[in-house]
N, C-alpha and C. Protein backbone atom coordinates (compact mmCIF):
# COMPACT_ATOMS: atom_id res chain seq x y z
N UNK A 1 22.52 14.47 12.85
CA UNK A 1 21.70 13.40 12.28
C UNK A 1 20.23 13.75 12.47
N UNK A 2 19.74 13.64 11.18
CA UNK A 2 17.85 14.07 11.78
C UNK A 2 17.09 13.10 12.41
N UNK A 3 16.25 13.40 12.67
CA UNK A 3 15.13 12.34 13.60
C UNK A 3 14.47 11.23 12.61
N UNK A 4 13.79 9.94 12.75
CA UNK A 4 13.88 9.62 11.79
C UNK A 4 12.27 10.41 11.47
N UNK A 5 11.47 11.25 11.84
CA UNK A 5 10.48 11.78 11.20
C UNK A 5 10.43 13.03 10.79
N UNK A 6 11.64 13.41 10.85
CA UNK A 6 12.01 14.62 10.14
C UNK A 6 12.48 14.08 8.55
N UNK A 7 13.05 12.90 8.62
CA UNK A 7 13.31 12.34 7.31
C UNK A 7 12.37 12.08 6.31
N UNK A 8 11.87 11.31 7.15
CA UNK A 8 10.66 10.59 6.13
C UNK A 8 9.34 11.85 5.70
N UNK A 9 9.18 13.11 6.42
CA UNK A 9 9.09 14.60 6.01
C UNK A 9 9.55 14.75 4.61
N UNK A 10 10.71 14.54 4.91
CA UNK A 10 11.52 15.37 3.74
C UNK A 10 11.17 13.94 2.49
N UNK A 11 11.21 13.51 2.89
CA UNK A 11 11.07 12.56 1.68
C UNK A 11 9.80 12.14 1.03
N UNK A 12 8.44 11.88 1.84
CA UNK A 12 7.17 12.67 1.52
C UNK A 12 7.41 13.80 0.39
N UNK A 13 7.67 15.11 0.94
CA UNK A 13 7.77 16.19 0.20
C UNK A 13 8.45 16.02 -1.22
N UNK A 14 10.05 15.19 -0.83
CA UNK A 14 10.32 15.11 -2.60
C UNK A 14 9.85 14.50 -3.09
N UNK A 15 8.92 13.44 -2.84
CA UNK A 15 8.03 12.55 -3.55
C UNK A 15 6.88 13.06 -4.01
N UNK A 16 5.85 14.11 -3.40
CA UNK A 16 5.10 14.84 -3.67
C UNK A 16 4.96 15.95 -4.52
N UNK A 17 6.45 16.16 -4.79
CA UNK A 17 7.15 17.52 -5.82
C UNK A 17 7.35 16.67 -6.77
N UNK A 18 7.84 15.81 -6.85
CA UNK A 18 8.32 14.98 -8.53
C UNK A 18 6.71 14.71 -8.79
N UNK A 19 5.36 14.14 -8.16
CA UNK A 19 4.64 14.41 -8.49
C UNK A 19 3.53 15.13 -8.78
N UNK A 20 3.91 16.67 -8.87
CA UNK A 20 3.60 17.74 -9.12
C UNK A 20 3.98 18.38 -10.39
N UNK A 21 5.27 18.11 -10.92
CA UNK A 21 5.58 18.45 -11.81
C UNK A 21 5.80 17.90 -13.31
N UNK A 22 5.87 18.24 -14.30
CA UNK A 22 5.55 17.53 -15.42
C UNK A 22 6.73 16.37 -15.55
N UNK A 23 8.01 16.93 -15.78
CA UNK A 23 8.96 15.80 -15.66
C UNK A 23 8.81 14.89 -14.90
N UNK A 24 8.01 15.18 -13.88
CA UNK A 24 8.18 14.14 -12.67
C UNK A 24 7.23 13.07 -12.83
N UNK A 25 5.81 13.62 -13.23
CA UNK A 25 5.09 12.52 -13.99
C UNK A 25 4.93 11.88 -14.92
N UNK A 26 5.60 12.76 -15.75
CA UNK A 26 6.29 11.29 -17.10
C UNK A 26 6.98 10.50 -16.62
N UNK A 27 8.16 11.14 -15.90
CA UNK A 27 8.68 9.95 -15.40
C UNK A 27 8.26 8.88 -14.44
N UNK A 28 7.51 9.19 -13.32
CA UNK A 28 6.19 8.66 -12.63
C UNK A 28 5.76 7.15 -13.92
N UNK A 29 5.03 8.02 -14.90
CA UNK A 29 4.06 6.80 -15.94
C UNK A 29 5.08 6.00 -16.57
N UNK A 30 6.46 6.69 -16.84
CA UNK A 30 7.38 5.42 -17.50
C UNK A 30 8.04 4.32 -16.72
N UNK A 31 8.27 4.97 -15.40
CA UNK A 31 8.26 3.85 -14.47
C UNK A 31 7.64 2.72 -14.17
N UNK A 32 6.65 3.34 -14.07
CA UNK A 32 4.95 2.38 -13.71
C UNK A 32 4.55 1.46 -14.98
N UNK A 33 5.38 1.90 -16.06
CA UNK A 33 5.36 0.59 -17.43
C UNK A 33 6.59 -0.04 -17.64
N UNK A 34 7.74 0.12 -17.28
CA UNK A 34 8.45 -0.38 -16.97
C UNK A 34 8.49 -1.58 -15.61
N UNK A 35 7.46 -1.19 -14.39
CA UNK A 35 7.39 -2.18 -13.50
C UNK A 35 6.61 -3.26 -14.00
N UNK A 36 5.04 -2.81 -14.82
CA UNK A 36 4.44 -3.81 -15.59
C UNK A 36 4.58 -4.91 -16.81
N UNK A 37 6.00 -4.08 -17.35
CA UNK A 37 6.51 -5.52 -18.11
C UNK A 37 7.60 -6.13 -17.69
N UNK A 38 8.35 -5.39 -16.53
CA UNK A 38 8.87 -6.85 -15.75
C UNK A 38 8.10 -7.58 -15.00
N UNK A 39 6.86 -7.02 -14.37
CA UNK A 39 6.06 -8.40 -13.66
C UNK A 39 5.25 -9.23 -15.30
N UNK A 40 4.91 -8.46 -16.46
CA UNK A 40 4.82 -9.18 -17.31
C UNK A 40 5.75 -10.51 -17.74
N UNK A 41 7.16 -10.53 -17.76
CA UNK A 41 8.08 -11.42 -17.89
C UNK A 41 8.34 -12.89 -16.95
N UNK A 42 7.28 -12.21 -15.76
CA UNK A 42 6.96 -13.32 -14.85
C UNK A 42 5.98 -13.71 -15.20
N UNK A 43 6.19 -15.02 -16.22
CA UNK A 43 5.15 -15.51 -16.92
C UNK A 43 5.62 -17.26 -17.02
N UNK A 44 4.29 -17.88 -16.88
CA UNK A 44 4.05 -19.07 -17.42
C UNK A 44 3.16 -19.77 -18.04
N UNK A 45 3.62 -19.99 -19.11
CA UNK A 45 2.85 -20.78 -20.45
C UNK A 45 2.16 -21.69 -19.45
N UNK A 46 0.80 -21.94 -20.10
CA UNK A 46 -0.37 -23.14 -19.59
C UNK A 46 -0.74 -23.98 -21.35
N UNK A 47 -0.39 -25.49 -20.93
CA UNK A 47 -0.36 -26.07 -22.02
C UNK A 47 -1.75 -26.17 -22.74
N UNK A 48 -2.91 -25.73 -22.07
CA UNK A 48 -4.13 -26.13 -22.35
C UNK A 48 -4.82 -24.91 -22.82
N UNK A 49 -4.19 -23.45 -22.93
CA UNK A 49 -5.02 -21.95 -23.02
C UNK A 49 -3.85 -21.06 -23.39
N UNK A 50 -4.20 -20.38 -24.49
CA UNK A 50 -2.95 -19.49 -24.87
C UNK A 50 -2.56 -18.77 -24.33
N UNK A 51 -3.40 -18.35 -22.89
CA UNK A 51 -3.06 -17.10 -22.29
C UNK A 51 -2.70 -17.59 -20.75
N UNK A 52 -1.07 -17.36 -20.77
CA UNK A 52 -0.27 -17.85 -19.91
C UNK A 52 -0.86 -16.70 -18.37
N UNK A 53 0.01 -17.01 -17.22
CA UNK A 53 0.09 -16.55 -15.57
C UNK A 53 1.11 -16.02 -15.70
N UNK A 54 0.88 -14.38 -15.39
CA UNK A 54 1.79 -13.50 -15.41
C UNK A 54 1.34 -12.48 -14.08
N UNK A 55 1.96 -11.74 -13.14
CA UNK A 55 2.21 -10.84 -12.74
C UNK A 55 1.43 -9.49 -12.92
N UNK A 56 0.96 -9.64 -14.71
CA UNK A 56 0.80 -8.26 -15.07
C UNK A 56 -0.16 -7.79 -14.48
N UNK A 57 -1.24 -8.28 -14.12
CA UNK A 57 -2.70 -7.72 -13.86
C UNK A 57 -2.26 -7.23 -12.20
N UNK A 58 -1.29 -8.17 -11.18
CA UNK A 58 -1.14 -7.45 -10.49
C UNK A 58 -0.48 -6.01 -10.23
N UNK A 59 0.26 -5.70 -11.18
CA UNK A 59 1.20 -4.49 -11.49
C UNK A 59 0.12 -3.31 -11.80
N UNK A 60 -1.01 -3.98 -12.56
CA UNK A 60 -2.13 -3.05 -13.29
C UNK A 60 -2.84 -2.42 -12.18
N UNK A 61 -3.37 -3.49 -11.40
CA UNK A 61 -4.30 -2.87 -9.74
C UNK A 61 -3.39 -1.77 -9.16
N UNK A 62 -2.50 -2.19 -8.63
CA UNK A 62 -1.39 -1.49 -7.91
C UNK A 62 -1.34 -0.14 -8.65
N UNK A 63 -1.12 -0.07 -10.02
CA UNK A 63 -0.79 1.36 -10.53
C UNK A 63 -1.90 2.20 -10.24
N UNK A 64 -3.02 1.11 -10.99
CA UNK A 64 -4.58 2.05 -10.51
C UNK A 64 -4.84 2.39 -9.36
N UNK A 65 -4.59 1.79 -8.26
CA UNK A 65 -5.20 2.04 -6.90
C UNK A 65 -3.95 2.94 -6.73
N UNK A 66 -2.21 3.37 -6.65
CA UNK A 66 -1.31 4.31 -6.63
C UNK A 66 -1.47 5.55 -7.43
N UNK A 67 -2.03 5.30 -8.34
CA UNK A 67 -1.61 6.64 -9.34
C UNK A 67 -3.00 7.21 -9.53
N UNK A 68 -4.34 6.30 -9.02
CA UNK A 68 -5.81 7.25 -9.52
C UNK A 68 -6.11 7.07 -11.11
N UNK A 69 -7.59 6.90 -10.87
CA UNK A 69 -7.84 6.49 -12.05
C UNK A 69 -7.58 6.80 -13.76
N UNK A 70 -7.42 8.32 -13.54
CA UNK A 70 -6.39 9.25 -15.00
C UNK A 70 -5.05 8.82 -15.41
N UNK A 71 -4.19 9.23 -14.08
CA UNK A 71 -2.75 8.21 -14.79
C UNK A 71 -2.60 7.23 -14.66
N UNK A 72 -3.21 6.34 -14.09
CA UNK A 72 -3.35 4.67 -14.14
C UNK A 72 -3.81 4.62 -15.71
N UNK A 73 -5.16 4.97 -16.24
CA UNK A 73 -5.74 4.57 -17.54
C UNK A 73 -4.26 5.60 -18.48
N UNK A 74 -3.97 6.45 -18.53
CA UNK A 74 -2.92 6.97 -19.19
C UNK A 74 -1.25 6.03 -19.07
N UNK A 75 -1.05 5.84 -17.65
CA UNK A 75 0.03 5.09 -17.57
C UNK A 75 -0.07 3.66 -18.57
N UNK A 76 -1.45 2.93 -18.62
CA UNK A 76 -1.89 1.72 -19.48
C UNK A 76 -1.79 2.04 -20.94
N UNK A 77 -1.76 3.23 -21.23
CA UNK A 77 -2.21 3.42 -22.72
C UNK A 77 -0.60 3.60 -23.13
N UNK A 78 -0.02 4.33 -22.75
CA UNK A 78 1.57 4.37 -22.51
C UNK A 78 2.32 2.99 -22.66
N UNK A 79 1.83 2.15 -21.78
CA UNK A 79 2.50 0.57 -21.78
C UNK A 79 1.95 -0.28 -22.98
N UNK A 80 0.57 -0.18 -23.79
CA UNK A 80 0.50 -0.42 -25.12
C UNK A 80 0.92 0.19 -25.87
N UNK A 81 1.23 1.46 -26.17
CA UNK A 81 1.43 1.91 -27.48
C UNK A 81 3.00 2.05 -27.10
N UNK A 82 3.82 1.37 -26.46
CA UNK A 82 5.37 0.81 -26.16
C UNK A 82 5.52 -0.67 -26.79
N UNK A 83 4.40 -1.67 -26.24
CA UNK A 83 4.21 -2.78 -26.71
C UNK A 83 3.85 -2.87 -28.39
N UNK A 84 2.96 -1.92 -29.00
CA UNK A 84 2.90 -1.87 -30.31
C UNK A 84 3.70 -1.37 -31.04
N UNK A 85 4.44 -0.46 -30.36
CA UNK A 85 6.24 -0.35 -31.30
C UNK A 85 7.12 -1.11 -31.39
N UNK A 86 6.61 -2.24 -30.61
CA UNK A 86 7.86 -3.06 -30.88
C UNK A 86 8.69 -3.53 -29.38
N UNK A 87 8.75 -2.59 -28.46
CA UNK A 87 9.37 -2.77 -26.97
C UNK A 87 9.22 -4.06 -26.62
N UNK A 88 10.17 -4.84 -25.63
CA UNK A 88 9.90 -6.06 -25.39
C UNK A 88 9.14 -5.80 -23.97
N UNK A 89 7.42 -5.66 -23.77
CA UNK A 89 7.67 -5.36 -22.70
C UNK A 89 5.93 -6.08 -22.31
N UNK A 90 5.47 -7.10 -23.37
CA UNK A 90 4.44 -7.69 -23.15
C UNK A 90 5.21 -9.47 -22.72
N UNK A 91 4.36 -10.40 -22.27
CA UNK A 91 4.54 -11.31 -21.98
C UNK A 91 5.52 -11.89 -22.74
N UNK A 92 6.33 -12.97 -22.36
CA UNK A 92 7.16 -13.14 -23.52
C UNK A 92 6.26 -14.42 -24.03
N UNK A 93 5.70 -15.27 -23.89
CA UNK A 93 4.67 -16.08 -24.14
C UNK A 93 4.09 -16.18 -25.59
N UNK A 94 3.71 -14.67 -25.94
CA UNK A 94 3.54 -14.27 -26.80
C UNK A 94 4.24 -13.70 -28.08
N UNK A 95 3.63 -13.08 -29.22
CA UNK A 95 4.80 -13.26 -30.29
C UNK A 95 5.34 -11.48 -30.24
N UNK A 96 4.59 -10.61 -29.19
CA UNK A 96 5.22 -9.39 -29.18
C UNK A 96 4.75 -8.59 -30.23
N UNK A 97 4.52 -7.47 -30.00
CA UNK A 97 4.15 -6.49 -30.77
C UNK A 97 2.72 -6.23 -30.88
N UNK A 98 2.34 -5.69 -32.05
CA UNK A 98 0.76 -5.77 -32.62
C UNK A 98 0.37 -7.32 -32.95
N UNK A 99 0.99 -7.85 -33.37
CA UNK A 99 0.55 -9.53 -33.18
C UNK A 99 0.21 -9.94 -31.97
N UNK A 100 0.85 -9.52 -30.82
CA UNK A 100 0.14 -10.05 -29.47
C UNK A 100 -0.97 -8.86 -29.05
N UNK A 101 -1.34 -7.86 -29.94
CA UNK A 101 -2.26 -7.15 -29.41
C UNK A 101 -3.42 -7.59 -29.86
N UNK A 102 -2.91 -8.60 -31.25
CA UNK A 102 -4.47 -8.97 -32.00
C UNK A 102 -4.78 -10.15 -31.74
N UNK A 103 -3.86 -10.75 -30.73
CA UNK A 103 -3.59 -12.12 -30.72
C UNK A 103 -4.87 -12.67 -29.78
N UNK A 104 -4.70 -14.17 -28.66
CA UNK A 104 -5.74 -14.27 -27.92
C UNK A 104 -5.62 -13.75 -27.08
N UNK A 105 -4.08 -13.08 -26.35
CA UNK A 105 -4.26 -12.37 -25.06
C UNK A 105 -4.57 -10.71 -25.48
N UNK A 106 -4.85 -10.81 -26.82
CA UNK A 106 -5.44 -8.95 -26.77
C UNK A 106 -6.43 -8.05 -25.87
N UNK A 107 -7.55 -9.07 -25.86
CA UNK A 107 -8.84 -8.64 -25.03
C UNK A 107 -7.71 -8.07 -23.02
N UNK A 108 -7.13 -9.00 -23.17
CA UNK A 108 -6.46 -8.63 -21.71
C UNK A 108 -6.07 -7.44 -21.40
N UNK A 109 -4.47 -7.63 -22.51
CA UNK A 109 -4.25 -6.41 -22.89
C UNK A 109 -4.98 -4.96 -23.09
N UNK A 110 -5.61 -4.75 -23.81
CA UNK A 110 -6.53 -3.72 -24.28
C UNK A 110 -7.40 -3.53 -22.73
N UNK A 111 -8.00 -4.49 -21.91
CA UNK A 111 -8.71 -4.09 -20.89
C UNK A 111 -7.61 -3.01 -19.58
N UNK A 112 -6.45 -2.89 -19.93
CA UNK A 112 -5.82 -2.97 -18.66
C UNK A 112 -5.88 -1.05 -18.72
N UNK A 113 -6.05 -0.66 -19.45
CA UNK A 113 -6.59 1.00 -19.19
C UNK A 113 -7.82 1.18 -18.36
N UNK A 114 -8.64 0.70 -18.74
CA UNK A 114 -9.91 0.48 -17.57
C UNK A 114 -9.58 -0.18 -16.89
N UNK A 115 -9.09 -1.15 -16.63
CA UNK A 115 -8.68 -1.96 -15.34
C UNK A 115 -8.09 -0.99 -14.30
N UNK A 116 -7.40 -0.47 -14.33
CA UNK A 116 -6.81 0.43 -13.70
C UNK A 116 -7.44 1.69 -13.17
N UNK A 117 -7.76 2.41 -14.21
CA UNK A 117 -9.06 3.11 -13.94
C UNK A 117 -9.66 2.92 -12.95
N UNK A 118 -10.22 1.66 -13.71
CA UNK A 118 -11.82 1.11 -11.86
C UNK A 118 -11.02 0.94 -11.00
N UNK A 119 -9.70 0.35 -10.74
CA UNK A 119 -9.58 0.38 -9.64
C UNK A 119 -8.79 1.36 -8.68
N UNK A 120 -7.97 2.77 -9.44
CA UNK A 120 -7.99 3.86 -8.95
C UNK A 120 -9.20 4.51 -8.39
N UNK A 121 -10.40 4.53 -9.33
CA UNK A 121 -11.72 5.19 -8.76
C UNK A 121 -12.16 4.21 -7.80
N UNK A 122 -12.62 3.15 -7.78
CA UNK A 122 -12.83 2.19 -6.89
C UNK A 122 -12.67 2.34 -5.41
N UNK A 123 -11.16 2.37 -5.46
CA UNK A 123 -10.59 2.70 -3.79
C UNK A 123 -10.71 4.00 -3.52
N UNK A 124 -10.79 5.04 -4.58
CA UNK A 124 -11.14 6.76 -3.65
C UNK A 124 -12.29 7.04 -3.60
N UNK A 125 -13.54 5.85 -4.01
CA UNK A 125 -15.13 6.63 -4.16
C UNK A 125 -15.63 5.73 -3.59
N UNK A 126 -14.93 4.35 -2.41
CA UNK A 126 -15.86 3.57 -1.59
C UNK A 126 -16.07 4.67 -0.20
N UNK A 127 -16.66 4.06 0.50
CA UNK A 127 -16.94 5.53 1.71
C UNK A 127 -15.61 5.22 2.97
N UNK A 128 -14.94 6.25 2.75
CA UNK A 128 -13.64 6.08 3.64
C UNK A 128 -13.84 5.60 5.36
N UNK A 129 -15.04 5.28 5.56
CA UNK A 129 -15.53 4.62 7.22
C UNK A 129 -15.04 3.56 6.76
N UNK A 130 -14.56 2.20 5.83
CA UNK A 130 -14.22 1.25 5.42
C UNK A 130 -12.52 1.62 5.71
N UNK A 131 -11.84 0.37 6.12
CA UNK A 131 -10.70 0.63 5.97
C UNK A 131 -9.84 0.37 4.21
N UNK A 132 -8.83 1.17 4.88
CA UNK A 132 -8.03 0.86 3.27
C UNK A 132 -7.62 -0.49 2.42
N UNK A 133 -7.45 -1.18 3.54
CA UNK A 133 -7.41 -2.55 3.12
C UNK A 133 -9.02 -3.14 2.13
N UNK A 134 -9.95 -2.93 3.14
CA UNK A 134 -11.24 -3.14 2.67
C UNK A 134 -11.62 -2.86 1.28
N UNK A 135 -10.77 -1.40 1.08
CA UNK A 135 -11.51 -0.99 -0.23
C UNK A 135 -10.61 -1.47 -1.43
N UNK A 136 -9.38 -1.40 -0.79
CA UNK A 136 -8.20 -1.82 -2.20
C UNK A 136 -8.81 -3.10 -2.16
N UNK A 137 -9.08 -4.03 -1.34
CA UNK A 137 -9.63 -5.11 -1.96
C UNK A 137 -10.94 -5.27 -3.05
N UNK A 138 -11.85 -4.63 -2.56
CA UNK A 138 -13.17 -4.46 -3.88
C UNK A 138 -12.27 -3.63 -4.71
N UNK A 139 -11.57 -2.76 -5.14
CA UNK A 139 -11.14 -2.68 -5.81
C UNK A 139 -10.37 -3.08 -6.75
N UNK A 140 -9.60 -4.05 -6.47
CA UNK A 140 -9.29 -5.00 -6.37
C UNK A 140 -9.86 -6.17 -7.11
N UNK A 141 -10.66 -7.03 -6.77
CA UNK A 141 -12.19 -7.29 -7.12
C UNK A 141 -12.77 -7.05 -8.18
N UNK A 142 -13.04 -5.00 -8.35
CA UNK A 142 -13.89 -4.62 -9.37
C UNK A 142 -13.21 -4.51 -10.68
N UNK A 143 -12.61 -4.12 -10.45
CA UNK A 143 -10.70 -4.00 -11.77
C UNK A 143 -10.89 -5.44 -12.36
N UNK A 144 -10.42 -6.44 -11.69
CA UNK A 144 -10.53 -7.44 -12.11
C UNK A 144 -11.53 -8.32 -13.03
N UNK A 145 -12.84 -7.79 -12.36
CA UNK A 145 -13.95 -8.58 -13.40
C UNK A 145 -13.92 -7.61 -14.57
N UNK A 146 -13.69 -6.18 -14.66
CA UNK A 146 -13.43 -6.17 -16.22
C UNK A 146 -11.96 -6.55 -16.55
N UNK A 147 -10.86 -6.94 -16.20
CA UNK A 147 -10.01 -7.72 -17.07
C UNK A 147 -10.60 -8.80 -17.61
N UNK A 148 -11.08 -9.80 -16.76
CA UNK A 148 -11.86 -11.01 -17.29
C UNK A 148 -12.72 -10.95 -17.94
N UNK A 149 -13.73 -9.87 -18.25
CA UNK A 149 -14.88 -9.83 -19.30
C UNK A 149 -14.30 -9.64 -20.51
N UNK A 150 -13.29 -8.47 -20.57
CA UNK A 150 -13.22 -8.26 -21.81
C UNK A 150 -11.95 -8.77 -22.22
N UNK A 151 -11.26 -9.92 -21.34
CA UNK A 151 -10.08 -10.60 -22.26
C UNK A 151 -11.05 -11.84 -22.24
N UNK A 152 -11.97 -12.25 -21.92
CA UNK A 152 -12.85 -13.44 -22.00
C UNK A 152 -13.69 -13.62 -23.72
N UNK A 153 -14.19 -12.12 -23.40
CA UNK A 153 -14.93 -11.61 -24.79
C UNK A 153 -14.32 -11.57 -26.00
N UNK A 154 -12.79 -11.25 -25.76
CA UNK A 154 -12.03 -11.11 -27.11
C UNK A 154 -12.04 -12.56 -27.50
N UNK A 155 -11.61 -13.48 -26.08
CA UNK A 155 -11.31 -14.59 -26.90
C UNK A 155 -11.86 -15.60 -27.59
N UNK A 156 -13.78 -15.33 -26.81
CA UNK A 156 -14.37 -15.99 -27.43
C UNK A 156 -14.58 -15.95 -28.95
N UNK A 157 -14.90 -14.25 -28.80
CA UNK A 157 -15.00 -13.99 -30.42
C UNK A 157 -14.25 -14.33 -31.37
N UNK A 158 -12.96 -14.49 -31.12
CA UNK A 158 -11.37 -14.83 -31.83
C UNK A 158 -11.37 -16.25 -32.14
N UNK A 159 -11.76 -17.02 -30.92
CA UNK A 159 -11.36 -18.59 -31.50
C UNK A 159 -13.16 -19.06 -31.46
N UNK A 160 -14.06 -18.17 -31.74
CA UNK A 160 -15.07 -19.30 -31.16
C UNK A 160 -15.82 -19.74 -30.86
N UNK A 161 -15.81 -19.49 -29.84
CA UNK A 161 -15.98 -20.46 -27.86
C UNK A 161 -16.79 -20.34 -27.90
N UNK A 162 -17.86 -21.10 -26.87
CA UNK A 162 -18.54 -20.55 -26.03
C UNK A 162 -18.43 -20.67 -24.69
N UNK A 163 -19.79 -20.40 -24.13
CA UNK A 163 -18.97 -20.08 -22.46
C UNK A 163 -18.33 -20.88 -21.65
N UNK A 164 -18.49 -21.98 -21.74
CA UNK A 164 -18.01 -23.30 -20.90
C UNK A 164 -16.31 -23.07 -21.68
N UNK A 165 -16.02 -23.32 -22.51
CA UNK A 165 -15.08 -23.30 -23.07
C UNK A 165 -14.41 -22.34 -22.58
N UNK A 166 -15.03 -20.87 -23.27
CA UNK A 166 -14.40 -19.54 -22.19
C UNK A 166 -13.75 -19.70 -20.98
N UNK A 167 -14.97 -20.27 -20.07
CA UNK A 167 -15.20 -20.39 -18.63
C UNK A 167 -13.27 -20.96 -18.31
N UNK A 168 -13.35 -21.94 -19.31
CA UNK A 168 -12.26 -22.90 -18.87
C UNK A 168 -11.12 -22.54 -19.05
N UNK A 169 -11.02 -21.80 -20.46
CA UNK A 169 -9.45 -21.31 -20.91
C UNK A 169 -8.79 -19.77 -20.18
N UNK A 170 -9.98 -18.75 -20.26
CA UNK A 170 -9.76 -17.61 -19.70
C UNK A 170 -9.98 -17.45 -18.09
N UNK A 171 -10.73 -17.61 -17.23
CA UNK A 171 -11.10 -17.33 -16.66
C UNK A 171 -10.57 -18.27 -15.52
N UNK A 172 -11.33 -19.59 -15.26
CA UNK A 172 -10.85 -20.50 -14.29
C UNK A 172 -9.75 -20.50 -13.52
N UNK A 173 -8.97 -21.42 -14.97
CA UNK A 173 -7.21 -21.19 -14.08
C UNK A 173 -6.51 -20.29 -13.37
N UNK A 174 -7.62 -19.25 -13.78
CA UNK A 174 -6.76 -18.07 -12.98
C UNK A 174 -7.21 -17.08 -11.77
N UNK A 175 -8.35 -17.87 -11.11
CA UNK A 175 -9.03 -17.31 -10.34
C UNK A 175 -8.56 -17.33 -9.19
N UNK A 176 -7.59 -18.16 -8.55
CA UNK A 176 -6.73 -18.63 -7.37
C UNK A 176 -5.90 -17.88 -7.69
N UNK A 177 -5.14 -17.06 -8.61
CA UNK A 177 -3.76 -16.44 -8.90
C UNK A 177 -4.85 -14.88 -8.61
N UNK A 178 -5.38 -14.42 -9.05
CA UNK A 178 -6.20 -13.24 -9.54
C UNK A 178 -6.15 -12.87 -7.65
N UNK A 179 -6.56 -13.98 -6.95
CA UNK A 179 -6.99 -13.32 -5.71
C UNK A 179 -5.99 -13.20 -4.75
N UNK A 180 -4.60 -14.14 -4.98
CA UNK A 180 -3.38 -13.69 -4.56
C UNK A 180 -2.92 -12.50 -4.37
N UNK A 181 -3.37 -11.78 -5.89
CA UNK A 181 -2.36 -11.04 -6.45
C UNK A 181 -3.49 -9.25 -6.09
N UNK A 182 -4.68 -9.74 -6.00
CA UNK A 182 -5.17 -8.40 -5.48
C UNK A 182 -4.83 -8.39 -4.08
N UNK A 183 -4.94 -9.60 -3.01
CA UNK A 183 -4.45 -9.13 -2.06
C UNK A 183 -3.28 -8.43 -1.49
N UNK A 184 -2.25 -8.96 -2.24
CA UNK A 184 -0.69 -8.49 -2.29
C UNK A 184 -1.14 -6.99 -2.87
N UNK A 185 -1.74 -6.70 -3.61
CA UNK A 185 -1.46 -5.12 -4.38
C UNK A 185 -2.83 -4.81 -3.44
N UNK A 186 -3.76 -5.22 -2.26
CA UNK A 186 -4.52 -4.57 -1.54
C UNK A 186 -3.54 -3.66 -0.31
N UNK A 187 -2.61 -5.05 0.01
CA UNK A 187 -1.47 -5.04 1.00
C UNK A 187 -0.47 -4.04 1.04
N UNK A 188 -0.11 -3.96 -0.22
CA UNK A 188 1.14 -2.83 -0.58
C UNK A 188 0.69 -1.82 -0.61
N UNK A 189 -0.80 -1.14 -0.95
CA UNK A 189 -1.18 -0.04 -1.29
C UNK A 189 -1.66 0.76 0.04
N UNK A 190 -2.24 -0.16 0.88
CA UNK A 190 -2.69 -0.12 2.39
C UNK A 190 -1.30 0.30 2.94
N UNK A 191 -0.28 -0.12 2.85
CA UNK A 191 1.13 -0.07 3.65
C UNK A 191 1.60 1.26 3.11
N UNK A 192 1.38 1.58 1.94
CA UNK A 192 2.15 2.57 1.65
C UNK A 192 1.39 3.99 1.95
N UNK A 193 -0.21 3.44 1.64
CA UNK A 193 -0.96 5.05 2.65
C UNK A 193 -0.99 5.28 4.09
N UNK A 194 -0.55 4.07 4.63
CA UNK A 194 -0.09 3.90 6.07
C UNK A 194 0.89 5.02 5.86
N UNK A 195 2.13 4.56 5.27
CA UNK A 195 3.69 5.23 5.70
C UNK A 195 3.22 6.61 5.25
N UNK A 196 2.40 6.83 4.22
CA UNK A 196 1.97 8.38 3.69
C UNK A 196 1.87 9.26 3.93
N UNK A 197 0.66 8.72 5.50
CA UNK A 197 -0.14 9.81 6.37
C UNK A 197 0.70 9.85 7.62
N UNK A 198 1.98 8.91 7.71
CA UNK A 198 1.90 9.34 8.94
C UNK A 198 2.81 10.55 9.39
């Protein structure tokens, strides 16, 4: 029987080889859109704003701050152009497809390649004297205010608005969920460079 740190060795290593190699990171990015439209499906309609409380944005941090800012923004572009074929794999809230890309939750959508992005770069370019927790959180944080600008921006332009209005439909309701959900994906990402290094 091995030790248990001879194991977790070996398992590091095959984890580090599947992501080394090409198969291994496709499969890597199809995973990572596959986790984002089942936390997408964890969704609830809000009777007052078309754009329901879903999961997704936390799935989005997490990939970015796991995968670095290239296959995070690649893994995102992957999970739209799945959603614009047709895949069931955007909110169900919505009517699916390119209709929910043009719809009011588009601006969201469409932000979540940069979302990810910033917050892959985010957590590897704050100054590592900060702990990991510290930084996945501004990261965390920074990811986030561009989801909200530019699913804010789409929607004003789409139905409208202006900012108070904005303020109220996009943004508000979801500012108590937003900070849940970076902490949890500050938490998981911290835990898992914990188990990483050691």
């Amino acid at each position: 029987m091995q030790p248990i740190s001879s194991s977790s060795t070996g398992m590091m290593h095959n984890v580090r080889s599947l992501h080394e190699t090409l198969p291994g990171k496709i499969a890597i990015l199809v995973a990572a859109t596959i986790f984002v439209a089942l936390c997408a499906h964890v969704s609830i309609p809000l009777f007052f704003t078309p754009v329901p409380i879903t999961l997704q944005t936390f799935a989005v941090i997490l990939i970015g701050m796991a995968l670095g800012p290239v296959a995070g923004f690649s893994t995102m572009l992957l999970y739209l152009a799945e959603g614009a074929a047709g895949l069931p794999v955007f909110s169900p809230a919505g009517p699916g497809g390119l209709a929910q890309l043009l719809g009011p939750t588009g601006g969201f959508l469409f932000a979540y390649p940069l979302t990810a992005a910033a917050a892959g770069w985010i957590v590897r370019y704050l100054p590592s004297a900060m702990s990991r927790f510290s930084r996945a959180i501004l990261a965390g944080i920074g990811s986030s205010i561009v989801t909200f600008a530019i699913g804010a921006a789409w929607l004003a332009s789409l139905l409208h608005l202006g900012s108070v209005a904005v303020w109220s439909l996009a943004i508000a309701p979801f500012l108590l969920g937003e900070a849940a959900k970076i902490t949890a994906a500050a938490g998981i990402f911290s835990a898992f460079q914990r188990w990483q290094r050691s």
